[in-house]
PDB file of N, CA and C in Angstrom:
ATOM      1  N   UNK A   1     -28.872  -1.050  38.875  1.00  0.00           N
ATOM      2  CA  UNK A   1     -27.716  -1.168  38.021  1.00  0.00           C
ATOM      3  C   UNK A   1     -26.749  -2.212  38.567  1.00  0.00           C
ATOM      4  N   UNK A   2     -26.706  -2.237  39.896  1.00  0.00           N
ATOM      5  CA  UNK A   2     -25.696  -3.255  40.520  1.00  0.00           C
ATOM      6  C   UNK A   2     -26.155  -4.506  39.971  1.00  0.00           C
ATOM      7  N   UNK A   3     -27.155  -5.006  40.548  1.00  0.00           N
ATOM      8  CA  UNK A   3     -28.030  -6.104  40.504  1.00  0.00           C
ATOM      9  C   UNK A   3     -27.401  -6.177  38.656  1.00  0.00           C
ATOM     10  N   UNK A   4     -27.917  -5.600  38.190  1.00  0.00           N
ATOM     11  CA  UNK A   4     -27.829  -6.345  36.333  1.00  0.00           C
ATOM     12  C   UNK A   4     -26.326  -6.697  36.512  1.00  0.00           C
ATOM     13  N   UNK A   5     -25.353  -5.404  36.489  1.00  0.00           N
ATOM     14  CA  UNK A   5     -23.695  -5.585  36.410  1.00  0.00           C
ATOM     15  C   UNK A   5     -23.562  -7.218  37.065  1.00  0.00           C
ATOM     16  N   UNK A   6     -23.999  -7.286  38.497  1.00  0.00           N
ATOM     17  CA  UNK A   6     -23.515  -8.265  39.068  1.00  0.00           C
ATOM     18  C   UNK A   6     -23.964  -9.996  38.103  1.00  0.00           C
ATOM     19  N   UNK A   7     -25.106  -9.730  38.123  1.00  0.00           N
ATOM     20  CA  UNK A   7     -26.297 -11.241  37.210  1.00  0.00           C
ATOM     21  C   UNK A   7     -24.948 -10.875  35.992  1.00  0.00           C
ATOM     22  N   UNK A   8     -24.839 -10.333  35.099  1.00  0.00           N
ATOM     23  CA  UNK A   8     -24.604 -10.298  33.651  1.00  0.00           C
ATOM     24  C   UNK A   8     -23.036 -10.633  33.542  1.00  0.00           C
ATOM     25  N   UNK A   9     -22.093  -9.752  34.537  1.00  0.00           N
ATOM     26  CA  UNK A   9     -20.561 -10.174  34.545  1.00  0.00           C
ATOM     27  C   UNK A   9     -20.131 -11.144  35.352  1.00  0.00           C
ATOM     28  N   UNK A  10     -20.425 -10.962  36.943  1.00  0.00           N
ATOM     29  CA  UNK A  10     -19.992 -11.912  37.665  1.00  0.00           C
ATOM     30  C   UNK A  10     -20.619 -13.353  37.751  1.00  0.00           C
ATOM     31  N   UNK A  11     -22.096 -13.068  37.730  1.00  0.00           N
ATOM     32  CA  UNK A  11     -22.543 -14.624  37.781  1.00  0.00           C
ATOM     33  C   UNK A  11     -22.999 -15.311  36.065  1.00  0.00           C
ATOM     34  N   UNK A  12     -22.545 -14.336  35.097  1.00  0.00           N
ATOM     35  CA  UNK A  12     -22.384 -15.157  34.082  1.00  0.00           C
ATOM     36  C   UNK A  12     -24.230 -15.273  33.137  1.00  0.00           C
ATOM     37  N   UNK A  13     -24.756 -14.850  33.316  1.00  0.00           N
ATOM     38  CA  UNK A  13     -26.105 -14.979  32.715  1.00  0.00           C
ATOM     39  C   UNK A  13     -26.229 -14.200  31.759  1.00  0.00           C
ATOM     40  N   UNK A  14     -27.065 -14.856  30.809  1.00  0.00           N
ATOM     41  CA  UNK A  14     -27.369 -14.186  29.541  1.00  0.00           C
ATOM     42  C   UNK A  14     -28.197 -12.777  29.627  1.00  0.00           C
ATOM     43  N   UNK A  15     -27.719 -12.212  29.016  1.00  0.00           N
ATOM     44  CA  UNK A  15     -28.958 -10.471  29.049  1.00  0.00           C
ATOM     45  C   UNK A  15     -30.077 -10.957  29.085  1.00  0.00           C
ATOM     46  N   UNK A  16     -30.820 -11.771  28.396  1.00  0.00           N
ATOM     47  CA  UNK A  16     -32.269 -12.626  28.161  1.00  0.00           C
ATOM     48  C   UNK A  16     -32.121 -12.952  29.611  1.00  0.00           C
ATOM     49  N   UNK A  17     -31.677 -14.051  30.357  1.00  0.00           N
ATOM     50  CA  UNK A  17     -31.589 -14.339  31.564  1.00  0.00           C
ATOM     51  C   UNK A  17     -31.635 -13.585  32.354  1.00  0.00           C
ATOM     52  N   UNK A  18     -30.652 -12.660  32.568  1.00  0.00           N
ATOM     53  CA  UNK A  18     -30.580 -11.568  33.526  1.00  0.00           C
ATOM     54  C   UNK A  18     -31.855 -10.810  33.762  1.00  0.00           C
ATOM     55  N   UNK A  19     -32.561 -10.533  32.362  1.00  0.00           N
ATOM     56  CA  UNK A  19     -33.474  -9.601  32.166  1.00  0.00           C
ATOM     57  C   UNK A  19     -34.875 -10.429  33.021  1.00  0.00           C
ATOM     58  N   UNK A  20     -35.119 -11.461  32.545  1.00  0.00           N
ATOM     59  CA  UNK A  20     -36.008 -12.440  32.883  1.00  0.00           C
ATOM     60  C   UNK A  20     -36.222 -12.435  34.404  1.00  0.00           C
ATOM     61  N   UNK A  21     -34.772 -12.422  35.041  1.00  0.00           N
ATOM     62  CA  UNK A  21     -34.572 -12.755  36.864  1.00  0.00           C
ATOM     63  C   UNK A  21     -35.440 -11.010  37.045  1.00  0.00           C
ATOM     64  N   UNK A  22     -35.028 -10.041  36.206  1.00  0.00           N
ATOM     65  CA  UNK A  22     -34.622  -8.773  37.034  1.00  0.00           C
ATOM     66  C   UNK A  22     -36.363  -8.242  36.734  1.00  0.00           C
ATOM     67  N   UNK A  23     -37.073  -8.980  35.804  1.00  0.00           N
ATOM     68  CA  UNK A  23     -38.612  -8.822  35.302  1.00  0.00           C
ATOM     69  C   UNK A  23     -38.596  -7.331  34.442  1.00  0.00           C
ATOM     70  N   UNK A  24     -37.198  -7.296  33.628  1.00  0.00           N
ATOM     71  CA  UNK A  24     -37.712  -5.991  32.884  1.00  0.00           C
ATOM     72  C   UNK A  24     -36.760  -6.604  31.418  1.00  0.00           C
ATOM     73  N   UNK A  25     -36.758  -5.352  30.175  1.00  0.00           N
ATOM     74  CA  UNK A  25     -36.941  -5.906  28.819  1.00  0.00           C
ATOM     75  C   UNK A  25     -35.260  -6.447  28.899  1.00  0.00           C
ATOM     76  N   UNK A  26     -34.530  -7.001  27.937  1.00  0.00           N
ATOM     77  CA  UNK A  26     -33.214  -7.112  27.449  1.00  0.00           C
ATOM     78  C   UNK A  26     -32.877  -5.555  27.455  1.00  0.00           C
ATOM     79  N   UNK A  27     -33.476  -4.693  26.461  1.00  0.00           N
ATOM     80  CA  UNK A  27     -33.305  -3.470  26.141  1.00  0.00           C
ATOM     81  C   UNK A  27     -33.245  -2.622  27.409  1.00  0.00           C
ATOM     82  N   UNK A  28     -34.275  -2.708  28.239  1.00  0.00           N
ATOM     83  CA  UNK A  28     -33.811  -1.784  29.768  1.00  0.00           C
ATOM     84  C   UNK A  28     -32.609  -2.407  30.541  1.00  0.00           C
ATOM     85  N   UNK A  29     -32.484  -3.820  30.529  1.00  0.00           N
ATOM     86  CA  UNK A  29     -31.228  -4.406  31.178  1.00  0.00           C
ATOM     87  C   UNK A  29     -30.047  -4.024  30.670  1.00  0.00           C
ATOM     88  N   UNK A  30     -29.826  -3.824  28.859  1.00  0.00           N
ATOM     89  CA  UNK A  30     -28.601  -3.041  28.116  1.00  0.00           C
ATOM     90  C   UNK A  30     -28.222  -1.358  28.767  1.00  0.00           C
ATOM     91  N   UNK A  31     -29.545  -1.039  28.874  1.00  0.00           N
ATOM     92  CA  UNK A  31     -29.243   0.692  29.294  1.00  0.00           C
ATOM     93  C   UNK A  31     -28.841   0.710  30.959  1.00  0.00           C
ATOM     94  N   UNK A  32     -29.378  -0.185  31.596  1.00  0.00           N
ATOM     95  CA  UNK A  32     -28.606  -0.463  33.169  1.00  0.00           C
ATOM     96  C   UNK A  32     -27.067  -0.818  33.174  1.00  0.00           C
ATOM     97  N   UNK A  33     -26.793  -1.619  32.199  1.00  0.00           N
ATOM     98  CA  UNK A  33     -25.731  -2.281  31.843  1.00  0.00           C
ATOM     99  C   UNK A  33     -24.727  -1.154  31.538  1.00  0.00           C
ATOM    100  N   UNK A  34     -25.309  -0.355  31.116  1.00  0.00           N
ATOM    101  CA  UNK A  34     -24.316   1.044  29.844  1.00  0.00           C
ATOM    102  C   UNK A  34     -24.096   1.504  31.334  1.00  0.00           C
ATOM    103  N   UNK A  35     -24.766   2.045  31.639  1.00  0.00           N
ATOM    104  CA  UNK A  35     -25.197   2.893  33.084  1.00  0.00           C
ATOM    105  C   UNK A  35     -24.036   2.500  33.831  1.00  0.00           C
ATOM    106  N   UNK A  36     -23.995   1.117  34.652  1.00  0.00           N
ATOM    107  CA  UNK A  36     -23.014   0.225  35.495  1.00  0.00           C
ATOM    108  C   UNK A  36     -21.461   0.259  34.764  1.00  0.00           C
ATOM    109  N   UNK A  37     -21.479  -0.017  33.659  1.00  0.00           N
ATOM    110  CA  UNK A  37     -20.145   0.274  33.414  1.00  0.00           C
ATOM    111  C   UNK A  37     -19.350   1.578  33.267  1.00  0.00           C
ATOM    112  N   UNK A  38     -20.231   2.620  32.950  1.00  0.00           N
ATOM    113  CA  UNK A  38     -20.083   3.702  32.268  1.00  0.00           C
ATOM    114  C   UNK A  38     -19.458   4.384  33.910  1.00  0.00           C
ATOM    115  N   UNK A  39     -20.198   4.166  34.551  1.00  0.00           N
ATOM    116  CA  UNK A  39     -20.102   4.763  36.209  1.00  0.00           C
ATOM    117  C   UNK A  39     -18.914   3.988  36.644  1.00  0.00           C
ATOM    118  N   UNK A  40     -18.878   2.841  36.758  1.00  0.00           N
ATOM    119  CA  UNK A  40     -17.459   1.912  37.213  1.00  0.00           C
ATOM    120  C   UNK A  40     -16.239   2.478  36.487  1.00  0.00           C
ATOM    121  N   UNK A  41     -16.152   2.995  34.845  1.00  0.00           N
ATOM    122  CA  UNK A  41     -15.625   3.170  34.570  1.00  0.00           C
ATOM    123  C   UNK A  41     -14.654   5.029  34.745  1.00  0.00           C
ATOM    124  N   UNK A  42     -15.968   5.808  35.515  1.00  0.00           N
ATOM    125  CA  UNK A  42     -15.464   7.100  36.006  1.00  0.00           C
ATOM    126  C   UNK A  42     -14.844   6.789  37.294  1.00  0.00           C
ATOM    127  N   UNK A  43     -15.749   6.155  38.477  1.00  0.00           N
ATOM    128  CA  UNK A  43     -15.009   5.937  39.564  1.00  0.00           C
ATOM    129  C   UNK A  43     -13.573   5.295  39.498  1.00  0.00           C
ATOM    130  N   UNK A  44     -13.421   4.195  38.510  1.00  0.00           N
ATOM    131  CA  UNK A  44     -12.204   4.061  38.672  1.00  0.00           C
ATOM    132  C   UNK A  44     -10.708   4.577  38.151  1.00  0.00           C
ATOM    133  N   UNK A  45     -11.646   5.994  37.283  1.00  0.00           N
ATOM    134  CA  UNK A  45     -10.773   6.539  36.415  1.00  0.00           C
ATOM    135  C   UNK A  45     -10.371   7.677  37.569  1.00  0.00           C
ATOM    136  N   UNK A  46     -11.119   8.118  38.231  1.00  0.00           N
ATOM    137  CA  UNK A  46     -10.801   8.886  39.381  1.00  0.00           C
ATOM    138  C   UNK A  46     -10.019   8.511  40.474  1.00  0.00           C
ATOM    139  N   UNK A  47     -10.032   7.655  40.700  1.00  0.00           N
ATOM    140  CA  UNK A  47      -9.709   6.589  42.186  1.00  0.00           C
ATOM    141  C   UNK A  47      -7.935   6.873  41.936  1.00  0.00           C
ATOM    142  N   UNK A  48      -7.870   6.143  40.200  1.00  0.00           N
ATOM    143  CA  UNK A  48      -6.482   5.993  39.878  1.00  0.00           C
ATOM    144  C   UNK A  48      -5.541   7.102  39.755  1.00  0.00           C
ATOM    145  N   UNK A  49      -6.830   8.087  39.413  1.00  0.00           N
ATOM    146  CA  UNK A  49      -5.679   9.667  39.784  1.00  0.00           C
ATOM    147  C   UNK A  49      -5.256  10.058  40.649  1.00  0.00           C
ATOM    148  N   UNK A  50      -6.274  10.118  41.892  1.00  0.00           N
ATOM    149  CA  UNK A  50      -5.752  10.473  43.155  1.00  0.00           C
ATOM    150  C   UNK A  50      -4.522   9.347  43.241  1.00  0.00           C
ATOM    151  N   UNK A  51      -4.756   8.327  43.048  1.00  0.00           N
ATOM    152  CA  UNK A  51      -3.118   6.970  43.649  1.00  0.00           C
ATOM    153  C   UNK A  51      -2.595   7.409  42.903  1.00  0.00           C
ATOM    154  N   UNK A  52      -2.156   7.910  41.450  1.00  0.00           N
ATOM    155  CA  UNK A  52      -1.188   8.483  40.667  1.00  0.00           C
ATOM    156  C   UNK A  52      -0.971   9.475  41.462  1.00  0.00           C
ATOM    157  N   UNK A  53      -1.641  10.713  41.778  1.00  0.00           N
ATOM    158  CA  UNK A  53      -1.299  11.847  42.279  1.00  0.00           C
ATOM    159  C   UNK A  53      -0.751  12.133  43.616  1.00  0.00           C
ATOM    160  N   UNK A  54      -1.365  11.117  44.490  1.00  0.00           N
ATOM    161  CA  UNK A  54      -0.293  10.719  45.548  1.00  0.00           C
ATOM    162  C   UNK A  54       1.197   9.986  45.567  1.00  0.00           C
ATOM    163  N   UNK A  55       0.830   9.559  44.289  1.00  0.00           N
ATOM    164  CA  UNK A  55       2.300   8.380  44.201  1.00  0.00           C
ATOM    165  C   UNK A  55       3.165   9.305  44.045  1.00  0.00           C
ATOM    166  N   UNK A  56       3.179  10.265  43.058  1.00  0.00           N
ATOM    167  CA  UNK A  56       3.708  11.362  42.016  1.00  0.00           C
ATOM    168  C   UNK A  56       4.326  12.955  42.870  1.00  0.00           C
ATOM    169  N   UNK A  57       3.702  12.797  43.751  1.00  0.00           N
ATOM    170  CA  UNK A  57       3.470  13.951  44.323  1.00  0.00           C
ATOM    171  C   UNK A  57       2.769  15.345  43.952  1.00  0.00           C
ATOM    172  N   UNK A  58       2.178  14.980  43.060  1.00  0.00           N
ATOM    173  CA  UNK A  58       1.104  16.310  42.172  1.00  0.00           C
ATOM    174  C   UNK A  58       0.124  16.528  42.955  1.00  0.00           C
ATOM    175  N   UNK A  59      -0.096  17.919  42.637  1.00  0.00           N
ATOM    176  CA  UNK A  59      -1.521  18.740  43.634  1.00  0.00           C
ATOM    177  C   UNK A  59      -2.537  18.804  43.317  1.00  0.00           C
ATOM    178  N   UNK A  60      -2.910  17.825  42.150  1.00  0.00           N
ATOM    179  CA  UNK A  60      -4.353  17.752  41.564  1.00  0.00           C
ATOM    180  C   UNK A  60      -4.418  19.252  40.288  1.00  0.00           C
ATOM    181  N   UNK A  61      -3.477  19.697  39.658  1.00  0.00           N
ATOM    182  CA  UNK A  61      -3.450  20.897  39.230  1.00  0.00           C
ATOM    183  C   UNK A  61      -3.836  19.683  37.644  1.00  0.00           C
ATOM    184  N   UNK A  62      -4.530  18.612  37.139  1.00  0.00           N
ATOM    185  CA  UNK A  62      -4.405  17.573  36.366  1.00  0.00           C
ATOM    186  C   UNK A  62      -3.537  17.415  35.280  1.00  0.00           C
ATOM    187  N   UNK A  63      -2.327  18.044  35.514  1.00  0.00           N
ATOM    188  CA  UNK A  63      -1.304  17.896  34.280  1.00  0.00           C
ATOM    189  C   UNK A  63      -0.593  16.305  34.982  1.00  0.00           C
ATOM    190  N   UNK A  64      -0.942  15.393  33.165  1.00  0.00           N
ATOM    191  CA  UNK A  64      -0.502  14.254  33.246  1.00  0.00           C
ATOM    192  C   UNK A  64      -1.330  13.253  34.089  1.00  0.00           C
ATOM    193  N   UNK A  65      -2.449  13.505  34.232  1.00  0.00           N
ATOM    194  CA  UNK A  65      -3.623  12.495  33.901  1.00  0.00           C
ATOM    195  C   UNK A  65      -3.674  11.256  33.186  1.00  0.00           C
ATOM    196  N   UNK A  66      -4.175  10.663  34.119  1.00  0.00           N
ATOM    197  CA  UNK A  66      -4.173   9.469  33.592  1.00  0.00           C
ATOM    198  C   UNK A  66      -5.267   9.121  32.110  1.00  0.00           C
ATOM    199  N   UNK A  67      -5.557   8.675  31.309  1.00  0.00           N
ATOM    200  CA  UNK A  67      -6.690   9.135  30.761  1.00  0.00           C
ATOM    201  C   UNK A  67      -7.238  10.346  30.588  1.00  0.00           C
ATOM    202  N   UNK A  68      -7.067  10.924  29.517  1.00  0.00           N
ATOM    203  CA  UNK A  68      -7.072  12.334  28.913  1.00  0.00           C
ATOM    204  C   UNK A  68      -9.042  11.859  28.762  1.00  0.00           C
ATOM    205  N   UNK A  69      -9.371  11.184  28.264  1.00  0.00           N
ATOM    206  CA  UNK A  69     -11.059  10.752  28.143  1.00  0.00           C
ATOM    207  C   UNK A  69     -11.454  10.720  29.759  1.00  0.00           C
ATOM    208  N   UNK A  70     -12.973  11.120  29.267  1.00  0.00           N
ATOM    209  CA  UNK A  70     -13.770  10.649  30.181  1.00  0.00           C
ATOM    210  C   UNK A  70     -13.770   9.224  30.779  1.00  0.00           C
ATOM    211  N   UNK A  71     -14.250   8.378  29.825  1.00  0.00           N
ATOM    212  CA  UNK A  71     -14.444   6.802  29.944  1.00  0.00           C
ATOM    213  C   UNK A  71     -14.050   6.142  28.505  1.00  0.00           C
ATOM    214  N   UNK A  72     -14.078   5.068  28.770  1.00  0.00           N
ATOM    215  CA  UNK A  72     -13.801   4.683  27.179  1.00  0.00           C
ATOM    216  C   UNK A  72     -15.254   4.462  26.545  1.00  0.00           C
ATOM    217  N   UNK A  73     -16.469   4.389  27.334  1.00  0.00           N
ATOM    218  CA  UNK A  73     -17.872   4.355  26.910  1.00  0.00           C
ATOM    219  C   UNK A  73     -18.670   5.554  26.754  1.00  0.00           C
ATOM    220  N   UNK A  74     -17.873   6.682  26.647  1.00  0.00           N
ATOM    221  CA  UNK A  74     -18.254   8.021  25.761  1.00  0.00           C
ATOM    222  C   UNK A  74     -17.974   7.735  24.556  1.00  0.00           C
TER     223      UNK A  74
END
């Protein structure tokens, strides 16, 4: 999943491309892709609570959460 995220966002290559380097379909590179963001997008939804919840002084009891959603890719 890294490997695609990294080829597809940071170094800029086409899904066709990416897929081609990584030797599997467009279609398995999309579901790695879902995968990589979907996960980036919990870790960092978590990360930001605890720094809210430290900033804030809250005990993790989650009232006033940042993001009431899971991810925005649910």
């Amino acid at each position: 999943m890294r490997t695609a995220f990294l080829l597809r966002e940071v170094e800029g290559y086409s899904t066709g491309e990416a897929a081609k380097k990584l030797g599997v379909t467009e279609n398995t590179l999309k579901a790695r892709l879902w995968r990589a963001r979907h996960q980036l997008a919990e870790r960092l939804g978590r990360r930001l609570r605890r720094i809210k919840d430290d900033v804030t002084g809250r005990n993790g009891d989650g009232a006033g959460m940042i993001g009431e959603e899971a991810c925005s890719y649910c």
